[in-house]
C-alpha atoms as a PDB file:
ATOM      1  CA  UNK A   1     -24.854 145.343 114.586  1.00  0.00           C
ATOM      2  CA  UNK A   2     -25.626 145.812 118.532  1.00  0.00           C
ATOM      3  CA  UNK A   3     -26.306 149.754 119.448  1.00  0.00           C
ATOM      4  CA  UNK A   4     -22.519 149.645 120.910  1.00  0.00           C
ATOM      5  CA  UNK A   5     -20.588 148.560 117.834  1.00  0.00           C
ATOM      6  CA  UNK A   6     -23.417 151.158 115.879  1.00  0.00           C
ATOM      7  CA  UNK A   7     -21.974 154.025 117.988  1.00  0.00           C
ATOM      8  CA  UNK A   8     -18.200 153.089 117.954  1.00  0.00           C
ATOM      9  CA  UNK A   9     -18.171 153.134 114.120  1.00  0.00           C
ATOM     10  CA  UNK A  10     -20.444 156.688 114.459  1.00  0.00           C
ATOM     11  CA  UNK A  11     -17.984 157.975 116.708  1.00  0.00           C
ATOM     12  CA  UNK A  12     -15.017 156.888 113.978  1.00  0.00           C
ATOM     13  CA  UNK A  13     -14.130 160.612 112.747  1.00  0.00           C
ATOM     14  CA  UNK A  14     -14.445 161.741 116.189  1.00  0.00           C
ATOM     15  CA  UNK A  15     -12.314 159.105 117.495  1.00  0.00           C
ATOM     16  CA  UNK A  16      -9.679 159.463 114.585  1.00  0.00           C
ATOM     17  CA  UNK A  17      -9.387 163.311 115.040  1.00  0.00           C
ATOM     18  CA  UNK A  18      -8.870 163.036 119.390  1.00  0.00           C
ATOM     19  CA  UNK A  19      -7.769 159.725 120.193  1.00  0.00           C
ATOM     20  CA  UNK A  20      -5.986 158.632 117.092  1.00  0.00           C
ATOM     21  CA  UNK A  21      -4.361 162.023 117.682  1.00  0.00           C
ATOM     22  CA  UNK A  22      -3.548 161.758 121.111  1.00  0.00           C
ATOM     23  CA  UNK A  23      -2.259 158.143 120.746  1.00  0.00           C
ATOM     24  CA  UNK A  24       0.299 159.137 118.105  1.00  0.00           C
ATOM     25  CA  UNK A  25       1.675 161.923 120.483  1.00  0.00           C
ATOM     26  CA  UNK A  26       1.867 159.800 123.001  1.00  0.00           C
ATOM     27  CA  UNK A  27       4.290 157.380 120.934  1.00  0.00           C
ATOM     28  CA  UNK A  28       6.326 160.436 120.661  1.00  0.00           C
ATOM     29  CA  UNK A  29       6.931 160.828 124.771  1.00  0.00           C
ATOM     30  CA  UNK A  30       9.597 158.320 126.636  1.00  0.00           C
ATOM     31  CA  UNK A  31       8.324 160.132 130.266  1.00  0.00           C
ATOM     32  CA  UNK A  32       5.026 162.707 131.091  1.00  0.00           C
ATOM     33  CA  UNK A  33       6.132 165.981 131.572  1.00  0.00           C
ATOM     34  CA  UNK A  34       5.055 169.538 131.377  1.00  0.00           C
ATOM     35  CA  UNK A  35       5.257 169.442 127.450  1.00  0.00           C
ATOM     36  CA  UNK A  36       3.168 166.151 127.348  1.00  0.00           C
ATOM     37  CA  UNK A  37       0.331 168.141 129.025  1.00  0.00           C
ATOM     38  CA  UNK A  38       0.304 171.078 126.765  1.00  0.00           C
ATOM     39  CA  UNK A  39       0.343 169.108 123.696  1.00  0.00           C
ATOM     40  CA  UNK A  40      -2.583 166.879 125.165  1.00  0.00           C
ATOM     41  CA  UNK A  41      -4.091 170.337 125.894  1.00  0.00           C
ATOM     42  CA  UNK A  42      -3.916 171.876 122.180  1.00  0.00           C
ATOM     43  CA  UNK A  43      -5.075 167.976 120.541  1.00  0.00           C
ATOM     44  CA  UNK A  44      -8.140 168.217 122.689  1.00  0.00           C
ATOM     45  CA  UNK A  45      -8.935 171.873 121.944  1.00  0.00           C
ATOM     46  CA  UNK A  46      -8.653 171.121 118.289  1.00  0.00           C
ATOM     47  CA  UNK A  47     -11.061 168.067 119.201  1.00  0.00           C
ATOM     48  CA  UNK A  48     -13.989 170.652 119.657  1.00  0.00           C
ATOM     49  CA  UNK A  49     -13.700 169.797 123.608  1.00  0.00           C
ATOM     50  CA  UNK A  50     -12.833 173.795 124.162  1.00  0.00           C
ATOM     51  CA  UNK A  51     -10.593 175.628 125.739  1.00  0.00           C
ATOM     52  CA  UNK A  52     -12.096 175.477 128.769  1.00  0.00           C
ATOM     53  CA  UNK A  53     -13.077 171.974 129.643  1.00  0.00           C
ATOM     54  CA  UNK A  54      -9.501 171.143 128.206  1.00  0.00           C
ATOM     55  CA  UNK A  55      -7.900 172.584 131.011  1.00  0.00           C
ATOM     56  CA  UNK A  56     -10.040 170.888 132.846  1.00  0.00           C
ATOM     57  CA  UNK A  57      -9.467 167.432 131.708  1.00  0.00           C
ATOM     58  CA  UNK A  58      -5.753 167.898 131.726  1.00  0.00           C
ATOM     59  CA  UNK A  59      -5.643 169.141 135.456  1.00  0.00           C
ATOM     60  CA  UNK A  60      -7.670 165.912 136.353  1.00  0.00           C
ATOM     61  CA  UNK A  61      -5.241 163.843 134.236  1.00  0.00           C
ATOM     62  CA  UNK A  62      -2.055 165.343 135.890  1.00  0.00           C
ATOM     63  CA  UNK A  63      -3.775 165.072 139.213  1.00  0.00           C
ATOM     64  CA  UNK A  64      -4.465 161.139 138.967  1.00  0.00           C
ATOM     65  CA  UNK A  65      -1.008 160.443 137.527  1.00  0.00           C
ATOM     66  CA  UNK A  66       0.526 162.049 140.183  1.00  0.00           C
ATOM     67  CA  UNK A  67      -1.769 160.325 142.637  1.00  0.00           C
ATOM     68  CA  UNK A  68      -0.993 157.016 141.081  1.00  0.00           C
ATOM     69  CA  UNK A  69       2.544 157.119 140.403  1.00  0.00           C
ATOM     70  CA  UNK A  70       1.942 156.859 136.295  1.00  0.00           C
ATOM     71  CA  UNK A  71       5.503 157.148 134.616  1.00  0.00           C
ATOM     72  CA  UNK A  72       4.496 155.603 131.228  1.00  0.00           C
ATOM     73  CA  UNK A  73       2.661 157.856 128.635  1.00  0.00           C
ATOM     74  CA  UNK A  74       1.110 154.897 127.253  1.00  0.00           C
ATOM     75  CA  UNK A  75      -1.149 155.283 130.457  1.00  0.00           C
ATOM     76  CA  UNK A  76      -2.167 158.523 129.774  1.00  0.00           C
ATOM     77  CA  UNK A  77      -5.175 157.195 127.530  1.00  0.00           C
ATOM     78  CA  UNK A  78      -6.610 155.021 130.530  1.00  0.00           C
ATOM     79  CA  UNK A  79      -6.711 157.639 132.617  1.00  0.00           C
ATOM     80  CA  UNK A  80      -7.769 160.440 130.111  1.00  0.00           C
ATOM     81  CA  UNK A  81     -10.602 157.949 129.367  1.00  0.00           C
ATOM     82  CA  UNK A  82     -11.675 157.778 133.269  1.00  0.00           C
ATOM     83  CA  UNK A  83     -11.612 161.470 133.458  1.00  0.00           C
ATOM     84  CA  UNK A  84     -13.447 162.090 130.827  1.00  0.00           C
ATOM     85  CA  UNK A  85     -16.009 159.520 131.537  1.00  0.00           C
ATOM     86  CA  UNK A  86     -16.123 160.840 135.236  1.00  0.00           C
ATOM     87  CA  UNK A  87     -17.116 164.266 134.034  1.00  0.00           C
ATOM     88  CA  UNK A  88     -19.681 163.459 131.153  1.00  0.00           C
ATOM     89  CA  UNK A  89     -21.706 160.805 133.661  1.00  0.00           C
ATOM     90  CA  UNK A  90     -25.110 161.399 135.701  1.00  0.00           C
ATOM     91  CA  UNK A  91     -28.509 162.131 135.037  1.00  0.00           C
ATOM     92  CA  UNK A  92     -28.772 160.456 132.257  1.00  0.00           C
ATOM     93  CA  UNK A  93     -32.148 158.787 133.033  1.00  0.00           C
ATOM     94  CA  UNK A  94     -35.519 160.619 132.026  1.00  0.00           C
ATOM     95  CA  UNK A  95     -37.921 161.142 135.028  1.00  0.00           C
ATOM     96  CA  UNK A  96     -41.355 160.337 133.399  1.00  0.00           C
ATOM     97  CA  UNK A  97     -42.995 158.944 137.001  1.00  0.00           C
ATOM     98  CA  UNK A  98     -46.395 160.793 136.910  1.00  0.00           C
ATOM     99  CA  UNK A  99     -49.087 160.262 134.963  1.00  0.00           C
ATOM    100  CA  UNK A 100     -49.106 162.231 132.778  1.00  0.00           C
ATOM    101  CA  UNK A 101     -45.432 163.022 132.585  1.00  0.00           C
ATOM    102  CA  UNK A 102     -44.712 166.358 129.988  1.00  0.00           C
ATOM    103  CA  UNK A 103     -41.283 166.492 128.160  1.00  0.00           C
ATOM    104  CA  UNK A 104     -41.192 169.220 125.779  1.00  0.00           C
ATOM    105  CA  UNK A 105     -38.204 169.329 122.772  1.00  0.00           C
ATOM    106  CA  UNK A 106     -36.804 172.307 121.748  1.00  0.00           C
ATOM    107  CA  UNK A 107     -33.743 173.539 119.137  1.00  0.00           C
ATOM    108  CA  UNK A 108     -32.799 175.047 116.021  1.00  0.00           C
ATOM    109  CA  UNK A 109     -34.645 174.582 113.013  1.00  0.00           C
ATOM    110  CA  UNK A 110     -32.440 171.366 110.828  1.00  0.00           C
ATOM    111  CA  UNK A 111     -30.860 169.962 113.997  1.00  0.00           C
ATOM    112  CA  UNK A 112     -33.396 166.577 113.982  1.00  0.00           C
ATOM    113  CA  UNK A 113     -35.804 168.069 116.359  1.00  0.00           C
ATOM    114  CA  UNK A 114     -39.085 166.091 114.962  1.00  0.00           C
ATOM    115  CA  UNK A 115     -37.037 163.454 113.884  1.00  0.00           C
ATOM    116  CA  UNK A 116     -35.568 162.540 117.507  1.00  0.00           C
ATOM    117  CA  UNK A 117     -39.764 163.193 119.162  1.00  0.00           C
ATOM    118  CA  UNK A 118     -40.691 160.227 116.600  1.00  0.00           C
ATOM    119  CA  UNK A 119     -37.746 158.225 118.140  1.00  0.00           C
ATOM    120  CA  UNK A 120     -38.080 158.783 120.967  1.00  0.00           C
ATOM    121  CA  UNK A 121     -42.027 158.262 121.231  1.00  0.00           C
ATOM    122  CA  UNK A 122     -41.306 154.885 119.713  1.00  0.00           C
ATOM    123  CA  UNK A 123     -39.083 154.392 122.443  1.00  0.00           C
ATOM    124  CA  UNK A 124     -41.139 154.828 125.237  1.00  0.00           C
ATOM    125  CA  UNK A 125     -43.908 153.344 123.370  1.00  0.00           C
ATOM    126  CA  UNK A 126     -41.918 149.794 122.683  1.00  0.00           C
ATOM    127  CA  UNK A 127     -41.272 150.244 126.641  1.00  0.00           C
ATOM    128  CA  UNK A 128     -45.067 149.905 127.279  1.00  0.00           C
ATOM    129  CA  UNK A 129     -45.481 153.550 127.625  1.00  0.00           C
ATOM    130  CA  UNK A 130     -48.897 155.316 125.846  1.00  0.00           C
ATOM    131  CA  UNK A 131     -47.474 158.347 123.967  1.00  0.00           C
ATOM    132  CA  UNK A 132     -49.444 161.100 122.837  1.00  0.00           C
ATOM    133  CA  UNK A 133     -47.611 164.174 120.420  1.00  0.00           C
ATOM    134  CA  UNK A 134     -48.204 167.934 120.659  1.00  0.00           C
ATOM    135  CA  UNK A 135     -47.361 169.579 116.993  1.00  0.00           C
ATOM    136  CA  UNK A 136     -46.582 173.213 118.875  1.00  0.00           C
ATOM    137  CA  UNK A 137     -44.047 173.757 116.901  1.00  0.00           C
ATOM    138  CA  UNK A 138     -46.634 175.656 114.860  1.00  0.00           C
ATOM    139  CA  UNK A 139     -44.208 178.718 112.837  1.00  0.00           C
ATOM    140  CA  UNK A 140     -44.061 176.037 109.902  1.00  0.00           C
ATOM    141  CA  UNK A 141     -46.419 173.674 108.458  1.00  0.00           C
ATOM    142  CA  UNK A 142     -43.611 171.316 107.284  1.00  0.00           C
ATOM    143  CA  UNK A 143     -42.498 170.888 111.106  1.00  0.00           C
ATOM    144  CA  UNK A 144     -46.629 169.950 111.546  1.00  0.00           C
ATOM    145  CA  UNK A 145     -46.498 167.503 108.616  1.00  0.00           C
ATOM    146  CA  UNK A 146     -43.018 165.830 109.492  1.00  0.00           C
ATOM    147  CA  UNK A 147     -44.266 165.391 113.108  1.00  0.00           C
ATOM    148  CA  UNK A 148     -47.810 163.562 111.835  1.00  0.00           C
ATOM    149  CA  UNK A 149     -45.431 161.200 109.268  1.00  0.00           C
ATOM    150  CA  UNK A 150     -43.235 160.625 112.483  1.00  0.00           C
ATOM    151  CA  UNK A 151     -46.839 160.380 114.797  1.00  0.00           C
ATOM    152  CA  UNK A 152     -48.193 157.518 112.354  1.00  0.00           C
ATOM    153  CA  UNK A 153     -44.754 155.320 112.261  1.00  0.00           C
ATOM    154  CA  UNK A 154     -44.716 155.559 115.982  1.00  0.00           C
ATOM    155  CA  UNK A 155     -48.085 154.368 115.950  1.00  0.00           C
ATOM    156  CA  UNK A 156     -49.076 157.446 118.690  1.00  0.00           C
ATOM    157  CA  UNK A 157     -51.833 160.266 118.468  1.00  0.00           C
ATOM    158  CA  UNK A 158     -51.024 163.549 117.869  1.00  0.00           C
ATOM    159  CA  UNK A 159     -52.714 166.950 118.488  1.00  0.00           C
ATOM    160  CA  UNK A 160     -52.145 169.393 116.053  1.00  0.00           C
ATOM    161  CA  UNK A 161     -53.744 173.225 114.980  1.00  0.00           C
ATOM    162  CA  UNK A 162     -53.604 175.571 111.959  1.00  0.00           C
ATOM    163  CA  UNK A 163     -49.910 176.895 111.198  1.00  0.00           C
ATOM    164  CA  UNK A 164     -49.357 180.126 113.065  1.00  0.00           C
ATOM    165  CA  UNK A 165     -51.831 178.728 116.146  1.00  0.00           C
ATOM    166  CA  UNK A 166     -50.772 179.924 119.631  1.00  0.00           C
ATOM    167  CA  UNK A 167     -48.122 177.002 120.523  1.00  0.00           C
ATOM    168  CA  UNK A 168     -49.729 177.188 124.088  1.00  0.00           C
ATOM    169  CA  UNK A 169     -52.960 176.123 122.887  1.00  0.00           C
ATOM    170  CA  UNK A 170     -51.624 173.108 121.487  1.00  0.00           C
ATOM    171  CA  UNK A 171     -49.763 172.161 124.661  1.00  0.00           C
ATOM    172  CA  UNK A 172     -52.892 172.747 126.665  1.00  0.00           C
ATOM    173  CA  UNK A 173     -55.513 170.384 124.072  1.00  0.00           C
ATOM    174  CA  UNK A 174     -52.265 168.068 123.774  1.00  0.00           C
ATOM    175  CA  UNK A 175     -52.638 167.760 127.995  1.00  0.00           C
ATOM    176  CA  UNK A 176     -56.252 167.567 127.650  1.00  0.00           C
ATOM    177  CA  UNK A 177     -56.455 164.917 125.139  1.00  0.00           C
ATOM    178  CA  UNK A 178     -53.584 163.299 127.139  1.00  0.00           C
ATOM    179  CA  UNK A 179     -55.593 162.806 130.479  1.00  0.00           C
ATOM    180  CA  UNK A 180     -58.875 161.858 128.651  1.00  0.00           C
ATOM    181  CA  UNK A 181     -56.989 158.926 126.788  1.00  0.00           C
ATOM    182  CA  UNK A 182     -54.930 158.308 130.209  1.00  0.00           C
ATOM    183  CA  UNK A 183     -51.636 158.586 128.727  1.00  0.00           C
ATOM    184  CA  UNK A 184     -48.488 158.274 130.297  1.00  0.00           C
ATOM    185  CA  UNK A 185     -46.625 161.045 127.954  1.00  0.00           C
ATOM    186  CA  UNK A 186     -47.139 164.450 126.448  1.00  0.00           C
ATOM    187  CA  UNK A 187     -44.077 164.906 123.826  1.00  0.00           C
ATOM    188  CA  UNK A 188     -44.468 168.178 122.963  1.00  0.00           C
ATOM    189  CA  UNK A 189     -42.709 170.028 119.543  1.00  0.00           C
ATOM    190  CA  UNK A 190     -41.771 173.237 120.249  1.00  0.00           C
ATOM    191  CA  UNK A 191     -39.753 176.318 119.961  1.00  0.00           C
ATOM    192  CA  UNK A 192     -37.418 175.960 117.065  1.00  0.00           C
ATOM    193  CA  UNK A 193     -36.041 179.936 117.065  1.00  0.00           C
ATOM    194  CA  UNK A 194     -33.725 181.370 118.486  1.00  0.00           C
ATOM    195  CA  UNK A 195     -33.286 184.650 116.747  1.00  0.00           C
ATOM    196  CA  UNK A 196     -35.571 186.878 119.011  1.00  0.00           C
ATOM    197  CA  UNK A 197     -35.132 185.214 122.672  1.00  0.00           C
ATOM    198  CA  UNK A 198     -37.742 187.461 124.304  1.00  0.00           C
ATOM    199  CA  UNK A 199     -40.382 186.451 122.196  1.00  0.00           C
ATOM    200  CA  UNK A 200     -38.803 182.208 122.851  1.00  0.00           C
ATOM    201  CA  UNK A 201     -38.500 182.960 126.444  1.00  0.00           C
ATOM    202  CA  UNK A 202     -42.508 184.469 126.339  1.00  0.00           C
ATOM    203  CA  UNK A 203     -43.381 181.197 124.112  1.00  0.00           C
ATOM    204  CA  UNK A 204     -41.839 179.097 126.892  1.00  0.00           C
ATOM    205  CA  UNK A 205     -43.234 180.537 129.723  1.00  0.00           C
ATOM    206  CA  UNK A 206     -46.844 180.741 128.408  1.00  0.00           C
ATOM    207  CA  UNK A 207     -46.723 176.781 127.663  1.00  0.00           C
ATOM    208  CA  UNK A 208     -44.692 176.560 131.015  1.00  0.00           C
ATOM    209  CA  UNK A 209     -47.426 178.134 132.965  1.00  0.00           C
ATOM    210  CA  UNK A 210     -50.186 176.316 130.970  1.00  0.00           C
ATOM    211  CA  UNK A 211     -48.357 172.828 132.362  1.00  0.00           C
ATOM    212  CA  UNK A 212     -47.901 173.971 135.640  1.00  0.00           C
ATOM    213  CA  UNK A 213     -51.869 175.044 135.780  1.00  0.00           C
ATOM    214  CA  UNK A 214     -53.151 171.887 133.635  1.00  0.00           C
ATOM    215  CA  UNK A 215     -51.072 169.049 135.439  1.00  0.00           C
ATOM    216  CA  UNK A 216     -49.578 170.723 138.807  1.00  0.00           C
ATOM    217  CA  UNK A 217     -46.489 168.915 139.698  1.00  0.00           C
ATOM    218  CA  UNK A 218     -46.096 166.464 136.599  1.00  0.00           C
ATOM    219  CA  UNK A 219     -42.739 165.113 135.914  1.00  0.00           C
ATOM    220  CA  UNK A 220     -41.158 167.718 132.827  1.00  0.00           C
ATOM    221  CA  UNK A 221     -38.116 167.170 131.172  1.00  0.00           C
ATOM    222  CA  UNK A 222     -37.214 169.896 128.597  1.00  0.00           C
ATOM    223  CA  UNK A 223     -35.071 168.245 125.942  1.00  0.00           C
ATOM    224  CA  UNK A 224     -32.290 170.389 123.714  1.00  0.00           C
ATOM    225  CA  UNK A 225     -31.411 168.335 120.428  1.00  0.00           C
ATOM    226  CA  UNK A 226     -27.938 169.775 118.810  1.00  0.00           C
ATOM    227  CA  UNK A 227     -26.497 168.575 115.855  1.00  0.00           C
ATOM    228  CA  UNK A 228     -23.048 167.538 116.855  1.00  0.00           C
ATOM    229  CA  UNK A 229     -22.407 168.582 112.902  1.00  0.00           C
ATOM    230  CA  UNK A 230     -22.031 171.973 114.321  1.00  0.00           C
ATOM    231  CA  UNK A 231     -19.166 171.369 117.178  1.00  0.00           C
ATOM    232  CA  UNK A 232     -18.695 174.436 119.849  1.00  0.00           C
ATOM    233  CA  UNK A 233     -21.843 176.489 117.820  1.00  0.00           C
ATOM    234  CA  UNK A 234     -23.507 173.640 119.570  1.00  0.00           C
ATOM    235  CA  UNK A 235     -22.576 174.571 122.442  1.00  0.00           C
ATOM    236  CA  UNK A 236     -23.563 178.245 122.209  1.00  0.00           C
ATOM    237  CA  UNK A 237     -26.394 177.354 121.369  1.00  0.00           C
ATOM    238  CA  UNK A 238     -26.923 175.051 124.555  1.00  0.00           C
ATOM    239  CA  UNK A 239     -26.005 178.211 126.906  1.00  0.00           C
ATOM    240  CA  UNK A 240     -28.263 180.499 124.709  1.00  0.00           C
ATOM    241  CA  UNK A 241     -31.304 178.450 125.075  1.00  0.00           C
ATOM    242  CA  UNK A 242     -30.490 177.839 129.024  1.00  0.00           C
ATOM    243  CA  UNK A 243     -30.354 181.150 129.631  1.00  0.00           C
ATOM    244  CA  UNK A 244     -34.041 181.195 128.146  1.00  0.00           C
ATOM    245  CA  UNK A 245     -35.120 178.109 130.046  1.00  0.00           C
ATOM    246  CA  UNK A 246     -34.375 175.335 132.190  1.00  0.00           C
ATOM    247  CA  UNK A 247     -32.939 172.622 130.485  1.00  0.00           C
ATOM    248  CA  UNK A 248     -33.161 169.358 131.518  1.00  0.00           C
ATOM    249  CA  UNK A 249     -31.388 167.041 128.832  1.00  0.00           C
ATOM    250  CA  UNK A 250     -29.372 167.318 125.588  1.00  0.00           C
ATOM    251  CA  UNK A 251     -30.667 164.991 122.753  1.00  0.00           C
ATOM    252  CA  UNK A 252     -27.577 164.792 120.290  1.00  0.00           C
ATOM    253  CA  UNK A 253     -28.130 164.041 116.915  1.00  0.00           C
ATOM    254  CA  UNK A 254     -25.523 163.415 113.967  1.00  0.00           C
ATOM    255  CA  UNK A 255     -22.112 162.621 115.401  1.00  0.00           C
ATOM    256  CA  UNK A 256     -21.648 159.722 112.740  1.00  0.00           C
ATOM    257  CA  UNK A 257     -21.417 162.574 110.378  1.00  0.00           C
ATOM    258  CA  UNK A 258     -18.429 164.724 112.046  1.00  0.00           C
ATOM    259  CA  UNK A 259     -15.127 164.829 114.149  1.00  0.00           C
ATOM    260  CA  UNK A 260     -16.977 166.886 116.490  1.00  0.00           C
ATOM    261  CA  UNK A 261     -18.946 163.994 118.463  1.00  0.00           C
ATOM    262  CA  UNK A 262     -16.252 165.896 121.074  1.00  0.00           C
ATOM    263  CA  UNK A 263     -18.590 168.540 121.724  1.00  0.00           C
ATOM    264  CA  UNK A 264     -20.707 166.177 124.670  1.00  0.00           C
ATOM    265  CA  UNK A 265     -18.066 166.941 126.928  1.00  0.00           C
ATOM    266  CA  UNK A 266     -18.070 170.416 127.386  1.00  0.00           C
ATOM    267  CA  UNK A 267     -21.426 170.621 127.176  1.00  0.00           C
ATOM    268  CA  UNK A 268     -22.058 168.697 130.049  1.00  0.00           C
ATOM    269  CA  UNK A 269     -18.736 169.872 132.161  1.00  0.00           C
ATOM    270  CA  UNK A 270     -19.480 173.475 131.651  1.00  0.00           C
ATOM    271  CA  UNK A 271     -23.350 173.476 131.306  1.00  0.00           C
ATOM    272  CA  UNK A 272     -23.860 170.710 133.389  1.00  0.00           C
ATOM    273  CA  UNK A 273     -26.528 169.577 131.127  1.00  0.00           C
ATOM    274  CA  UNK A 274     -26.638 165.579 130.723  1.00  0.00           C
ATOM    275  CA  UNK A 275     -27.051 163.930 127.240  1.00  0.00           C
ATOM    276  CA  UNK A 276     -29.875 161.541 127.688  1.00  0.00           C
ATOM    277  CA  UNK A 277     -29.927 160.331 124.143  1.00  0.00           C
ATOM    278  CA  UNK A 278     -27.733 160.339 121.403  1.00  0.00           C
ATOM    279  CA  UNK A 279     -28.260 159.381 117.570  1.00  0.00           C
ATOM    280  CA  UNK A 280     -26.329 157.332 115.599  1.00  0.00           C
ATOM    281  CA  UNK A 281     -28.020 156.869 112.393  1.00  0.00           C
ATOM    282  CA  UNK A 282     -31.186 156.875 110.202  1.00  0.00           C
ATOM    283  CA  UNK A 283     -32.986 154.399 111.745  1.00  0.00           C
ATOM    284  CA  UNK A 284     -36.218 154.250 114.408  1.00  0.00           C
ATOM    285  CA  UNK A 285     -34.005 152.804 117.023  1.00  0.00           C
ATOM    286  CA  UNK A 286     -30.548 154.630 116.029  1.00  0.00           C
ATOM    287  CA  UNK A 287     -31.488 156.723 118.944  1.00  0.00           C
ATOM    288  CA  UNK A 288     -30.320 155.556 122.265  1.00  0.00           C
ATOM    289  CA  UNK A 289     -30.435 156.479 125.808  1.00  0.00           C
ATOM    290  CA  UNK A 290     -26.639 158.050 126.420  1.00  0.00           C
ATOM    291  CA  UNK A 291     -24.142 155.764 128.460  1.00  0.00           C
ATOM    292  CA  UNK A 292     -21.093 157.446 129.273  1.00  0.00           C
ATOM    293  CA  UNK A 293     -19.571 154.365 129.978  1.00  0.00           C
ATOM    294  CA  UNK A 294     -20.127 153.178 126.491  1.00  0.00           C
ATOM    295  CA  UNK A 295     -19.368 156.359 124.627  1.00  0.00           C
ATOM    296  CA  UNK A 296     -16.121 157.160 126.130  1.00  0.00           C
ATOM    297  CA  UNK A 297     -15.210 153.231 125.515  1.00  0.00           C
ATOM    298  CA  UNK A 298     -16.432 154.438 121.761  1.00  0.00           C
ATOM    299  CA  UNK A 299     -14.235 157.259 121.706  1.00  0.00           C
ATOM    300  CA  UNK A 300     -11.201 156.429 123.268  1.00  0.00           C
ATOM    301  CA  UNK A 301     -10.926 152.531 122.023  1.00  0.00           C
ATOM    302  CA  UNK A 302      -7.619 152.425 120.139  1.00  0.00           C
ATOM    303  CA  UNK A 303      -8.240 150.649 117.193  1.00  0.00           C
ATOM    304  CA  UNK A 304      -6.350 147.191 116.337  1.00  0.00           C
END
């Protein structure tokens, strides 16, 4: 099963609960009118797309089938599908071009952090890239030991201290190791809390400073993985921890397991924070760069 067909059948319940939804509503509407809209409206609210970014999508819609003269409601889908896929696109790629290039993950403990680092180290490594792992995610020594299981099936190094170390230090000996070896990336575990966000925003800004001083103007991408288990907590948690740092990415693990694989689009219409990868599955490679493209074919395919 290609990566497509693996995230089609992940994004099933999602699918079922908007889509299959929306499709059966639309069978219930001989022309669009006002009434069309608000229903549309409430099915994608109830899709974990929010309030918000439902409004959103539905002005777009009504915009583009006014534009285009649409008078059939079985249209509605084609165009809800563009819109959507309009607003969810861009900056998907990672921008590793120095050498060394730093991305650091953050997020909740039990949302895949270490999980998605060992994927996507293996990643970059089965691209040709030499990956090197900083365990500064050092509060517990099971997020140490998952991240060395991860380190030796990726087949990278990892640098790791003494649970409770100073997360900083890691980061720096992870940067030091990584120029002595001539790597091309530092993956770096951190921050997993976010119940006292001075003391994260400190954390952040100590290994921030500690980058900017060890490799001056290195590519950094600082990674947020949600679980998409957790629909629009997800994406309170994505504003909390911007407000704390400067995001970069969303890394979105679990949709197979939910209805609430919805919850990519308001992220990245009202946080304008880009998914770059998104998990579908158990596997090394279940984690993929994010298409929008693909996913929005995923989630809006009717099925036969």
């Amino acid at each position: 099963m290609g990566f497509f067909d693996k995230l089609k059948e992940g994004l099933k319940k999602t699918r079922d609960s908007i889509s299959g939804q929306i499709s059966m509503m639309l069978n219930s509407f001989t022309k669009i009118d006002e009434d069309l809209f608000e229903e549309l409206e409430e099915l994608l609210v109830m899709g974990d797309v929010g309030v918000t970014t439902a409004e959103k999508i539905c002005d777009e819609v009504r915009k583009k089938v006014k534009e285009q003269g649409i008078k059939n409601p079985d249209e509605i889908m084609t165009v809800l599908k563009d819109v959507t896929e309009g607003m969810i696109s861009g900056g998907e790629q990672l921008k590793l071009e120095t050498k060394p290039s730093v991305i650091l993950v953050i997020g909740v403990n039990g949302v895949g952090k270490t999980t998605s680092i060992g994927k996507i180290a293996s990643k970059l490594k089965s691209e040709g890239k030499s990956v090197i792992l900083g365990a500064a995610d050092t509060f517990r020594a099971a997020a140490i030991e998952q991240l060395e299981v991860w380190a030796d099936r990726a087949g990278v190094p990892i640098i790791k201290h003494a649970e409770g170390s100073d997360p900083a230090s890691v980061v720096f000996d992870t940067i030091a190791a990584a120029k002595a070896r001539k790597c091309d990336v530092v993956i770096c575990d951190t921050a997993g809390r976010l119940h006292n966000k001075k003391n994260l925003m400190d954390e952040l800004a100590k290994i921030s400073r500690i980058i900017d001083k060890s490799l001056p103007g290195c590519d950094k991408e600082i990674l947020l993985v949600l679980d998409a288990t957790t629909g629009q907590n997800a994406v309170n948690q994505a504003r909390e921890f911007n407000s704390v740092t400067e995001i970069t990415g969303i890394v979105l693990t679990k949709p197979d397991g939910t209805a609430k694989g919805g919850v990519v689009i308001p992220i990245r219409a009202e946080l304008n924070l880009p998914v770059k990868f998104i998990g579908v599955g158990e596997k090394v490679d279940d984690l993929q760069p994010f298409d929008a493209k693909d996913f929005t074919e995923a989630l809006f395919t009717r099925e036969k």
